[in-house]
N, C-alpha and C. Protein backbone atom coordinates (compact mmCIF):
# COMPACT_ATOMS: atom_id res chain seq x y z
N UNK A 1 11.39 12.86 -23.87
CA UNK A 1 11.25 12.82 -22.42
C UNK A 1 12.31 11.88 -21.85
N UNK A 2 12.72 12.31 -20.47
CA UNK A 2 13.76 11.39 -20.02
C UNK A 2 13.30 10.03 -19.70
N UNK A 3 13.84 8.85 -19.89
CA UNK A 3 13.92 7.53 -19.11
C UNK A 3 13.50 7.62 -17.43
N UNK A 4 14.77 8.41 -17.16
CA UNK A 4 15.18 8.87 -15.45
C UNK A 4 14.07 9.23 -15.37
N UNK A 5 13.05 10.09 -15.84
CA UNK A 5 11.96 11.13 -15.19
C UNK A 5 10.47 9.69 -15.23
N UNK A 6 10.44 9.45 -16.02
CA UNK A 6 9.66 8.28 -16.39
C UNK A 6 9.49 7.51 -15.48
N UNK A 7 10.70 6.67 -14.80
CA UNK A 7 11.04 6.18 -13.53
C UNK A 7 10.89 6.73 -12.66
N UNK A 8 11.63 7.74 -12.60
CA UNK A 8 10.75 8.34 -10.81
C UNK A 8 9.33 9.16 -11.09
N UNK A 9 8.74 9.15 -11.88
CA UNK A 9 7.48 9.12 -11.82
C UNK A 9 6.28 8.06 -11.32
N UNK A 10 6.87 6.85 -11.96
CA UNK A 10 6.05 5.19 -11.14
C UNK A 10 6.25 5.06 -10.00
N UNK A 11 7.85 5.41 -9.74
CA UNK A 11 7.87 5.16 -7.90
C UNK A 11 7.56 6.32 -7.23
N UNK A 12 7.18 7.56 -7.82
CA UNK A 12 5.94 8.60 -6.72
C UNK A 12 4.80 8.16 -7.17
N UNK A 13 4.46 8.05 -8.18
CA UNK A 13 2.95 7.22 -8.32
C UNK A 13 2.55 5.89 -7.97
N UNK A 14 3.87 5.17 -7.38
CA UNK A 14 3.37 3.86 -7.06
C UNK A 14 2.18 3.28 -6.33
N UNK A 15 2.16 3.51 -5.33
CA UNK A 15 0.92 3.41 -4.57
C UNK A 15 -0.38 3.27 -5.23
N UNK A 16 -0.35 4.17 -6.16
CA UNK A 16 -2.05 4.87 -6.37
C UNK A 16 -1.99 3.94 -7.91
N UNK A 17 -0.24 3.57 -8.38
CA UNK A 17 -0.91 2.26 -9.45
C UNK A 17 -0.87 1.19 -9.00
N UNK A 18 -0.49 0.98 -8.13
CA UNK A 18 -0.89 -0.74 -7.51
C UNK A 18 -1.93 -0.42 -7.08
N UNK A 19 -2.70 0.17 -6.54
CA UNK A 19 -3.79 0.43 -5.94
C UNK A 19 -5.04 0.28 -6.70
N UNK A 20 -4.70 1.12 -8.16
CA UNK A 20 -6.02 1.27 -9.06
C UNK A 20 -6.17 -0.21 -10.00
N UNK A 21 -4.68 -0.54 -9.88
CA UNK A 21 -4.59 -2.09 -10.54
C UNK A 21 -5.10 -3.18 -9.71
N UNK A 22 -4.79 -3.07 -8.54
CA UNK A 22 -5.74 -3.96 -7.75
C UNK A 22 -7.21 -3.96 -7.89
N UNK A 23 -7.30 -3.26 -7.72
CA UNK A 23 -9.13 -2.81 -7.73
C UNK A 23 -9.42 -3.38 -9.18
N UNK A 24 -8.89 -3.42 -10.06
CA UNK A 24 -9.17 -3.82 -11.13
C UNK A 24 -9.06 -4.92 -11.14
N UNK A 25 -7.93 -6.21 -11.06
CA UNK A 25 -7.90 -7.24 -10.71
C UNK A 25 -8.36 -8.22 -10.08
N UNK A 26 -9.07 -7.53 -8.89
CA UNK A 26 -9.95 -8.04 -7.84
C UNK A 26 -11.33 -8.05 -8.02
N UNK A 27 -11.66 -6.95 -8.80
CA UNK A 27 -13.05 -6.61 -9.57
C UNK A 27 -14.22 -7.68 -9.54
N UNK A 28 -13.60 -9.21 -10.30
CA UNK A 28 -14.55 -9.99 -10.10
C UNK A 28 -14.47 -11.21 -8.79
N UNK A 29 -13.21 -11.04 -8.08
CA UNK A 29 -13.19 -10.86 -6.83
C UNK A 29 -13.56 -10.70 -5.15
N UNK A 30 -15.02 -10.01 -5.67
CA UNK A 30 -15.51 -9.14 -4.61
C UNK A 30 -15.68 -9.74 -3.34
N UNK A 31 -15.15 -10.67 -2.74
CA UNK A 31 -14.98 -10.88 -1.53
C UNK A 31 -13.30 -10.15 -1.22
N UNK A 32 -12.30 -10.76 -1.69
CA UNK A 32 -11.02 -10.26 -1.73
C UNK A 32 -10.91 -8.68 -1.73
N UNK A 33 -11.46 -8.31 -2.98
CA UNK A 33 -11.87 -6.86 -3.11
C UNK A 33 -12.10 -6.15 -1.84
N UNK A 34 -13.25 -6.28 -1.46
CA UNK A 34 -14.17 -5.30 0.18
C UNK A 34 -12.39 -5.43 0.99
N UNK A 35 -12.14 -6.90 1.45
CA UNK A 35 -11.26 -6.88 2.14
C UNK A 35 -9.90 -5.92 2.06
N UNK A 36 -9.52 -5.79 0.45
CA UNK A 36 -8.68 -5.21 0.04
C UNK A 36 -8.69 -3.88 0.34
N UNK A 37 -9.55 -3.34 0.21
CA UNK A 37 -10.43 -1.94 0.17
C UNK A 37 -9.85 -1.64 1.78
N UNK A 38 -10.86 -2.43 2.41
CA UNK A 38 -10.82 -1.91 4.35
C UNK A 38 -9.39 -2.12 4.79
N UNK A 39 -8.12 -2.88 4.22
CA UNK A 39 -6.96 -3.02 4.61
C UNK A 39 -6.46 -1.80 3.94
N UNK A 40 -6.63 -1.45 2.77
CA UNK A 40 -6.40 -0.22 2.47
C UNK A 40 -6.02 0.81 3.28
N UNK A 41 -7.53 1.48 3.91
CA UNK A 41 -7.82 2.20 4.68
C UNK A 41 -7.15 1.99 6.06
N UNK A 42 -6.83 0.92 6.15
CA UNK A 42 -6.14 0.70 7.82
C UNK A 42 -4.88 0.76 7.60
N UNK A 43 -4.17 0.54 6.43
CA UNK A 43 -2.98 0.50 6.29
C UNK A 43 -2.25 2.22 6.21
N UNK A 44 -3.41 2.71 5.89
CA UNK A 44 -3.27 4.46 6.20
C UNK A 44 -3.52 4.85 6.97
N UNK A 45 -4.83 4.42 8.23
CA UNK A 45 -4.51 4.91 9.57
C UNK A 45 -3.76 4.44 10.15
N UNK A 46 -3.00 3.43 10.17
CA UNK A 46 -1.91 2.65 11.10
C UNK A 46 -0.97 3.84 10.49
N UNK A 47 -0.48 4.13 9.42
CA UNK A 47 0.51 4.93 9.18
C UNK A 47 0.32 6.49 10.25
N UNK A 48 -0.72 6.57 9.42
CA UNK A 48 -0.65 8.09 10.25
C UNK A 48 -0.43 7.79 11.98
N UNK A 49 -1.07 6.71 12.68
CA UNK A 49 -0.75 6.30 14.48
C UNK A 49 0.50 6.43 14.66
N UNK A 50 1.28 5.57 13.50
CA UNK A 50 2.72 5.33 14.03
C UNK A 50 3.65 6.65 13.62
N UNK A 51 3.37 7.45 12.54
CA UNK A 51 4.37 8.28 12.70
C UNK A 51 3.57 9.43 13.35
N UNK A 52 2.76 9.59 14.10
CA UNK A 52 2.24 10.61 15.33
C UNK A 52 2.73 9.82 16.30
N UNK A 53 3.29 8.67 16.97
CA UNK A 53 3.63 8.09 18.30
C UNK A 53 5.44 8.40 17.62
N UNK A 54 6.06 7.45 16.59
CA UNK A 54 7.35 7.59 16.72
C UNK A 54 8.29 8.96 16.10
N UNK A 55 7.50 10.18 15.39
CA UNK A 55 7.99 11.29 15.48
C UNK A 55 9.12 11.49 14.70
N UNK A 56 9.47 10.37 13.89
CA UNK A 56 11.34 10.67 13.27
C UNK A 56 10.85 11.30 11.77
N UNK A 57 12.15 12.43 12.14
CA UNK A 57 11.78 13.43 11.23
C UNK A 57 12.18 12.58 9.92
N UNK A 58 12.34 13.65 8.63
CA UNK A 58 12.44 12.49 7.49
C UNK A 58 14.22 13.34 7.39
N UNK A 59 14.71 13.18 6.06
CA UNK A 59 16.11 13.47 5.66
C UNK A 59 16.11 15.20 5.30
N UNK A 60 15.38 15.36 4.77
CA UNK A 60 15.16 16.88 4.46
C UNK A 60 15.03 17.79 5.81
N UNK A 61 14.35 17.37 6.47
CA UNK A 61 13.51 17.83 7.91
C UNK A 61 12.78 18.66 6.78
N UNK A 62 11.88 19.14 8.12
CA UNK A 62 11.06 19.96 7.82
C UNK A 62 11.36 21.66 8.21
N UNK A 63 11.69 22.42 7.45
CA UNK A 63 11.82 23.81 7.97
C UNK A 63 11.08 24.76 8.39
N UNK A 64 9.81 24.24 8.20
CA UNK A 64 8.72 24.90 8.67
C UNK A 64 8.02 24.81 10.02
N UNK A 65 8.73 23.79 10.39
CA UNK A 65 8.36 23.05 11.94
C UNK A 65 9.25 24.49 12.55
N UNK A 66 9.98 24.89 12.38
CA UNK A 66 11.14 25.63 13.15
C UNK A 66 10.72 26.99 12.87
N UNK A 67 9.66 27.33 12.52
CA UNK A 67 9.04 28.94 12.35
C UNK A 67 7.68 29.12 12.58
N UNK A 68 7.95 28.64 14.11
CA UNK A 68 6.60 28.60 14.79
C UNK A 68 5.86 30.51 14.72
N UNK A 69 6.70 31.44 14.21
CA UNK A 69 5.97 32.80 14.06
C UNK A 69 5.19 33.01 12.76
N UNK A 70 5.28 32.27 11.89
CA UNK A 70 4.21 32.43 10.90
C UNK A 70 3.85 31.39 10.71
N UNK A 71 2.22 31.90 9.73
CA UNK A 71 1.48 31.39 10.27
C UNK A 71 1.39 30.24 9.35
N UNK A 72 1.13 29.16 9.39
CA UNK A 72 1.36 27.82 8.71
C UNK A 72 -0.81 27.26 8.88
N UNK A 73 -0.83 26.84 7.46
CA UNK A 73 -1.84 25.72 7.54
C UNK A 73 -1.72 24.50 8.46
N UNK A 74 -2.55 24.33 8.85
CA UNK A 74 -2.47 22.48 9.49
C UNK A 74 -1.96 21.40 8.98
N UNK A 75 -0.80 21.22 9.77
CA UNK A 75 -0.14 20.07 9.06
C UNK A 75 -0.92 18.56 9.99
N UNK A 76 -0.48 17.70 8.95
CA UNK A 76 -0.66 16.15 10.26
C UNK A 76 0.54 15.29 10.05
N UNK A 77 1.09 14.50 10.69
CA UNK A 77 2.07 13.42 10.90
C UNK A 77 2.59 13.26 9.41
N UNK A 78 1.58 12.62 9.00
CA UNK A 78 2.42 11.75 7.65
C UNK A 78 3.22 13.00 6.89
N UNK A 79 2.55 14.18 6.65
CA UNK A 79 3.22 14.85 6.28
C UNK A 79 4.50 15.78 6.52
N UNK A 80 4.67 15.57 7.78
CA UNK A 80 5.85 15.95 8.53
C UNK A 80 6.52 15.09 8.26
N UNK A 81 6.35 14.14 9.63
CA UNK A 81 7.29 13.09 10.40
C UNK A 81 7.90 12.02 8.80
N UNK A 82 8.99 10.84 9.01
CA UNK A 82 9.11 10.22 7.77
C UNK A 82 9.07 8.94 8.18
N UNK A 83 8.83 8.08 9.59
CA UNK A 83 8.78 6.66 9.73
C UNK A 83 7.79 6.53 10.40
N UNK A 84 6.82 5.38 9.80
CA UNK A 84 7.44 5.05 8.44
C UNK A 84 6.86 5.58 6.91
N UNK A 85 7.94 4.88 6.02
CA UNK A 85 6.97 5.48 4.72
C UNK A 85 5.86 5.27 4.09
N UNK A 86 4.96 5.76 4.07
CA UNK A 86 3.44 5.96 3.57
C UNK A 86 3.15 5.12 2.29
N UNK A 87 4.31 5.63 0.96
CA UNK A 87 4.57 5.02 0.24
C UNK A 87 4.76 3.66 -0.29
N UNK A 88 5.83 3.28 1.12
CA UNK A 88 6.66 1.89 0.64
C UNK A 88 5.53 1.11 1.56
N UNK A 89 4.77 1.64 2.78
CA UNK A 89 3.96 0.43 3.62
C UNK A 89 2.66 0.15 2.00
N UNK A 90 2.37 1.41 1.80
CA UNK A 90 0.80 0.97 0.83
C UNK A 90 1.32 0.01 -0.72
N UNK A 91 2.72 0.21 -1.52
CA UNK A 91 3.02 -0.49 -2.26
C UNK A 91 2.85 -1.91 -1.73
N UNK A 92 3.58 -2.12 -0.57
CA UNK A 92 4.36 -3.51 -0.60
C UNK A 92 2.70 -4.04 0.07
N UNK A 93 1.66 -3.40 0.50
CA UNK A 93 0.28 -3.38 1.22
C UNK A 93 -0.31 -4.63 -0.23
N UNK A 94 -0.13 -3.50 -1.16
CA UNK A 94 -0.81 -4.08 -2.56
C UNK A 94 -0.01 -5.49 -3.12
N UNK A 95 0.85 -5.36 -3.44
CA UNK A 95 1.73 -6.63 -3.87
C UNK A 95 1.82 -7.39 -2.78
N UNK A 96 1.88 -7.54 -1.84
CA UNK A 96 1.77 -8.51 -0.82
C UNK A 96 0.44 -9.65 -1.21
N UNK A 97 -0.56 -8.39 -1.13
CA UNK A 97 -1.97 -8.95 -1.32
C UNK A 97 -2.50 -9.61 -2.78
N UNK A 98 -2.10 -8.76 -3.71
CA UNK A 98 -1.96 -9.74 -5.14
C UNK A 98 -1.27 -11.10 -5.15
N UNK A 99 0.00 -10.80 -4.56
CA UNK A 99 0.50 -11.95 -4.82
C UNK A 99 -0.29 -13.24 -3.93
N UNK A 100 -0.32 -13.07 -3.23
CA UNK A 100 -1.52 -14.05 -2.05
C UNK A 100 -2.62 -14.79 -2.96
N UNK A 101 -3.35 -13.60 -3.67
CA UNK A 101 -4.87 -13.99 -3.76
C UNK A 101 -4.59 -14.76 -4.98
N UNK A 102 -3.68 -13.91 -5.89
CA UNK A 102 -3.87 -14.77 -7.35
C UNK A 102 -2.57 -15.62 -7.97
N UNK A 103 -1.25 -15.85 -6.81
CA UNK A 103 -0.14 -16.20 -7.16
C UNK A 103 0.26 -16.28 -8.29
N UNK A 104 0.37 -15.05 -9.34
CA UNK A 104 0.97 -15.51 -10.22
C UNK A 104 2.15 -14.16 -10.43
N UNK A 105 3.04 -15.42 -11.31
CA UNK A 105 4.74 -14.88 -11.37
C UNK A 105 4.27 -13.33 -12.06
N UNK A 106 3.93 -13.41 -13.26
CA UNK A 106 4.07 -12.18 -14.18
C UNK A 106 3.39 -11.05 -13.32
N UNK A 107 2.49 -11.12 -12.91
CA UNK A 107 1.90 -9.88 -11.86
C UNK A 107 2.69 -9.41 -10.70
N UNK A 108 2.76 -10.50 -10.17
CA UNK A 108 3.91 -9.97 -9.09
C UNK A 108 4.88 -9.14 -8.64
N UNK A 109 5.66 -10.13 -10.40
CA UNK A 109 6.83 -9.53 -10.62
C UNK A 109 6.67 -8.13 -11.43
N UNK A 110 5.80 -7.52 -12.14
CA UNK A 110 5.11 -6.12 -12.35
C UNK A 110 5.22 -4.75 -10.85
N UNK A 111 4.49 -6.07 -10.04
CA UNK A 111 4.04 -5.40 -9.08
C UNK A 111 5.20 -5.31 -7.65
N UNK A 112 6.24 -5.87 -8.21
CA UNK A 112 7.22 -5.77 -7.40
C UNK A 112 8.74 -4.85 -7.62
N UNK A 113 8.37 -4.64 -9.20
CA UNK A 113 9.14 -3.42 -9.81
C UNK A 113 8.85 -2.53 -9.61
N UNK A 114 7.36 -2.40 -9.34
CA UNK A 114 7.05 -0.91 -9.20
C UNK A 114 7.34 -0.58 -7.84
N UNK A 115 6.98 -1.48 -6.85
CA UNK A 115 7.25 -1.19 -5.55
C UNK A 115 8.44 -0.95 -5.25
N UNK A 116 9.96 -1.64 -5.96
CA UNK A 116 11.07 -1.29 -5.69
C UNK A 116 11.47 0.27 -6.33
N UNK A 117 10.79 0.47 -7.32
CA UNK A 117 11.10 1.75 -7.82
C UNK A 117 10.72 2.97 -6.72
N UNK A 118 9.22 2.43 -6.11
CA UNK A 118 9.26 3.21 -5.11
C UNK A 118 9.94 3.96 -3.98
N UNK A 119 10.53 2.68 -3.43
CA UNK A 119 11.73 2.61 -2.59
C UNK A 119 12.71 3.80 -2.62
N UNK A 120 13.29 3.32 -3.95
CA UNK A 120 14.34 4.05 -4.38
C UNK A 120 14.04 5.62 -4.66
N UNK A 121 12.66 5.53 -5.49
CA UNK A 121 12.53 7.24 -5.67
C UNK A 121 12.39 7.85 -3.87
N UNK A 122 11.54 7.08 -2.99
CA UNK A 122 11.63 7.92 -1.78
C UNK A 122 12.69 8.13 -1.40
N UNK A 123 13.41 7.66 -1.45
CA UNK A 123 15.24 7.66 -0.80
C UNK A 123 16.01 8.62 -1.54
N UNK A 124 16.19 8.27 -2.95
CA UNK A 124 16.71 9.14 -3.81
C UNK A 124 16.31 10.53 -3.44
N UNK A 125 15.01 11.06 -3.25
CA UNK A 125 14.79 12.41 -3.08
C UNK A 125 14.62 13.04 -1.67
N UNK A 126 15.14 12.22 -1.10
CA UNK A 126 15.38 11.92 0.21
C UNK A 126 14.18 12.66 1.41
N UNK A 127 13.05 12.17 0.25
CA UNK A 127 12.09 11.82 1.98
C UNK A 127 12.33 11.26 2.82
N UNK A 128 12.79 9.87 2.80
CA UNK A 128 12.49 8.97 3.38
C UNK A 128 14.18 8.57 3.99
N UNK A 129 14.37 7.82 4.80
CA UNK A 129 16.07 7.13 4.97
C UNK A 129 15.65 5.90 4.57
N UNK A 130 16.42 4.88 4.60
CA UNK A 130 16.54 3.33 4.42
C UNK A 130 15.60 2.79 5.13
N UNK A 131 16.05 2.92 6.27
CA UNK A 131 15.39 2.18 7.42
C UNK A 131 13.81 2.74 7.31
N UNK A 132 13.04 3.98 7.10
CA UNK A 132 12.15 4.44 7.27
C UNK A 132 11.18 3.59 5.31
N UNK A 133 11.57 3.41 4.64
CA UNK A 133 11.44 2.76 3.86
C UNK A 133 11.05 1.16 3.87
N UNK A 134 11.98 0.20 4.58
CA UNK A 134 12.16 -0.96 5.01
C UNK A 134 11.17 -1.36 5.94
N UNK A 135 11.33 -0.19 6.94
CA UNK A 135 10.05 -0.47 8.04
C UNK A 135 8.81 -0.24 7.41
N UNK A 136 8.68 0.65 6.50
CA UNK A 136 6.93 0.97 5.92
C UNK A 136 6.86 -0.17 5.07
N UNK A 137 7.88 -1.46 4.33
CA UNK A 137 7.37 -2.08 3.79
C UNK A 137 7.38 -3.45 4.23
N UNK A 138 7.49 -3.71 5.44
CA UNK A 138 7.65 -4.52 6.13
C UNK A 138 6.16 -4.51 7.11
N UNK A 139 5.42 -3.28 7.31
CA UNK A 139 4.10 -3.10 7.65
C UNK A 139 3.20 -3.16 7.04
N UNK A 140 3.66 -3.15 5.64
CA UNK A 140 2.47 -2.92 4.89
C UNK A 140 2.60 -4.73 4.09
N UNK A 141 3.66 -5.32 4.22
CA UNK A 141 3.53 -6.94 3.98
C UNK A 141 2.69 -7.37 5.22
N UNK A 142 3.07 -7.02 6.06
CA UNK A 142 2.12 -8.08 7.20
C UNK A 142 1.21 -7.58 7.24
N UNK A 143 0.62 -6.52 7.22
CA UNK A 143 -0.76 -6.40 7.06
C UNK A 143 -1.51 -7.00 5.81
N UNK A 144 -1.25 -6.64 4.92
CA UNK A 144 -1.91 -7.65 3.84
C UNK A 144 -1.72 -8.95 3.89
N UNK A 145 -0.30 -9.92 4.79
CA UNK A 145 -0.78 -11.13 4.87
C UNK A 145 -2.00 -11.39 5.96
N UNK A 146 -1.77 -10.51 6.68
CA UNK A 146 -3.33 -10.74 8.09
C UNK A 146 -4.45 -10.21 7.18
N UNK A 147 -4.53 -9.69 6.40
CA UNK A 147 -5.92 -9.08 5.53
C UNK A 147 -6.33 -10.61 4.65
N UNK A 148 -5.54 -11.16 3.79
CA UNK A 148 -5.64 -12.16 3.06
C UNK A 148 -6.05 -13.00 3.94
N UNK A 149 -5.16 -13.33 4.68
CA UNK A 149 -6.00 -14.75 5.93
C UNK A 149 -7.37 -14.37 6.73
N UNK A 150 -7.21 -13.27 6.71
CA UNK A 150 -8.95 -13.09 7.13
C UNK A 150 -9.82 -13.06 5.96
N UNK A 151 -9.41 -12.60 4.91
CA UNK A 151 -10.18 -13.04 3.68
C UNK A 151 -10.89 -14.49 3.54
N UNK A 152 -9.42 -15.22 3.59
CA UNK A 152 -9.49 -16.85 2.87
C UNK A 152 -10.61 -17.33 4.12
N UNK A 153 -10.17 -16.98 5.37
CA UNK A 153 -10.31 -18.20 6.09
C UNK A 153 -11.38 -17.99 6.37
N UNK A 154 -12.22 -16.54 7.07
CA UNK A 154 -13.44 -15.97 7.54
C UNK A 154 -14.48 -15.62 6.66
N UNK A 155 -13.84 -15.32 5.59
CA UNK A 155 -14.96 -14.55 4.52
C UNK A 155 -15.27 -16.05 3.15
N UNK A 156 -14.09 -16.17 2.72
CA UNK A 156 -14.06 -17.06 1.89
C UNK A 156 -14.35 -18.74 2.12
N UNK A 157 -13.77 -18.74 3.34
CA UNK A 157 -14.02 -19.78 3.69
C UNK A 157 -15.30 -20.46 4.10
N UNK A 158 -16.29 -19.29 4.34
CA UNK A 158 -17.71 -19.51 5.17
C UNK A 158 -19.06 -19.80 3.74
N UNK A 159 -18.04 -19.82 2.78
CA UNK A 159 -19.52 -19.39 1.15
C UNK A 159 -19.66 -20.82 0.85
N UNK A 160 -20.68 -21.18 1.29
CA UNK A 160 -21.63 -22.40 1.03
C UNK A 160 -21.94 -22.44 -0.22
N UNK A 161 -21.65 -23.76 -1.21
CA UNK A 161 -22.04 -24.34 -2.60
C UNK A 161 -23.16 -23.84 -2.64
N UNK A 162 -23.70 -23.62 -3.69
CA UNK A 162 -25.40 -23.40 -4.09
C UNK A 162 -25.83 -24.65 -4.12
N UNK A 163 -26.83 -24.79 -3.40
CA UNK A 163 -27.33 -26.27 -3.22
C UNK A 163 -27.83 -26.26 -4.98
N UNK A 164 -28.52 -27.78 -4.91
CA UNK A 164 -29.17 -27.94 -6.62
C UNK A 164 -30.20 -27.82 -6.51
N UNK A 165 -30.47 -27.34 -7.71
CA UNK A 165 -32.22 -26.72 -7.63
C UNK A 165 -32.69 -27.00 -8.71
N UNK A 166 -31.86 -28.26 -9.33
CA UNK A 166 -32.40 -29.15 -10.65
C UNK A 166 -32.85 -28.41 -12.08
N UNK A 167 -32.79 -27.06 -11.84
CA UNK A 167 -33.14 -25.99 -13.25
C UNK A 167 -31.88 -26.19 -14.42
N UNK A 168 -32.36 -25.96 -15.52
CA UNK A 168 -31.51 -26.46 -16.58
C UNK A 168 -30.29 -25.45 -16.28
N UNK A 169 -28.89 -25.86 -16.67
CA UNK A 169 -27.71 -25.44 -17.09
C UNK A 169 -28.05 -24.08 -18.36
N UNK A 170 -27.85 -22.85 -18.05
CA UNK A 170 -28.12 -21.81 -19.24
C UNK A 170 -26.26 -21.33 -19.85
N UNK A 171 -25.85 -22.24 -20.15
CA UNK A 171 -24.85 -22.25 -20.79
C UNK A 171 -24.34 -23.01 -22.10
């Protein structure tokens, strides 16, 4: 099997492995986790808002937009339009947020290869342009830093010590 194919396989699958790796990571987590989860989900309706308001087609266009006489299934935004990218906002969504919760180098840096591979495979196969890339991962960092700080500060921050209740240590 090729190297090349191998590679652009992680960066079309990126998303959905930072994604399933998070969930795993966060697992015992579960405050971070929920949060992770619902930024998730917003980080995909914000996508779909913005490319239904800003409309820029991707590099390929779409040729099917232009044969309004047959008859076509229902399309929606993300799948048309290309800014921004779906891809590069939910990678950089995930690694943003790992890196936050559990700062460490070796994950990161895992999780920051894969996201660049992403990049590149959207571009390379030219869904996506530069800029439509850059901007999706530039949305999907600030949202996971506003997800994390509502984590730390609102959720995490509010969990009261277990008072003592003088029962023996079962360890």
């Amino acid at each position: 099997m090729n190297p090349l194919y191998i590679i652009d396989l992680i960066g079309y699958y990126g998303p959905q492995i930072l994604f399933g790796s998070s969930i795993f990571l966060l697992y015992k987590k579960s405050n971070y986790l929920f949060v992770y989860i619902i930024g998730f989900i917003l980080d995909t309706m914000l996508n779909f808002l913005i490319k239904g308001i800003v409309k820029q087609p991707r590099p390929k266009g779409d040729i099917n937009i232009f044969k309004p006489n047959e008859k076509q299934s229902a399309r929606i935004s993300s799948d048309i339009y290309g800014m921004p990218s779906g891809h590069s906002q939910h990678v950089f969504y995930s690694t943003i947020f790992i890196y936050l919760v559990f700062k460490n180098t070796n994950i990161t840096l895992i999780y920051a290869v894969i996201s660049i591979l992403t990049l590149i495979q959207r571009v390379k196969y030219q869904n996506h342009y530069i800029k439509q890339v850059i901007v999706g991962a530039l949305i999907g960092a600030c949202l996971a830093y506003y997800m994390y700080i509502y984590a730390d500060k609102k959720i995490v921050g509010k969990l009261l010590a277990k008072k003592e209740d003088n029962a023996k240590d079962v360890a």
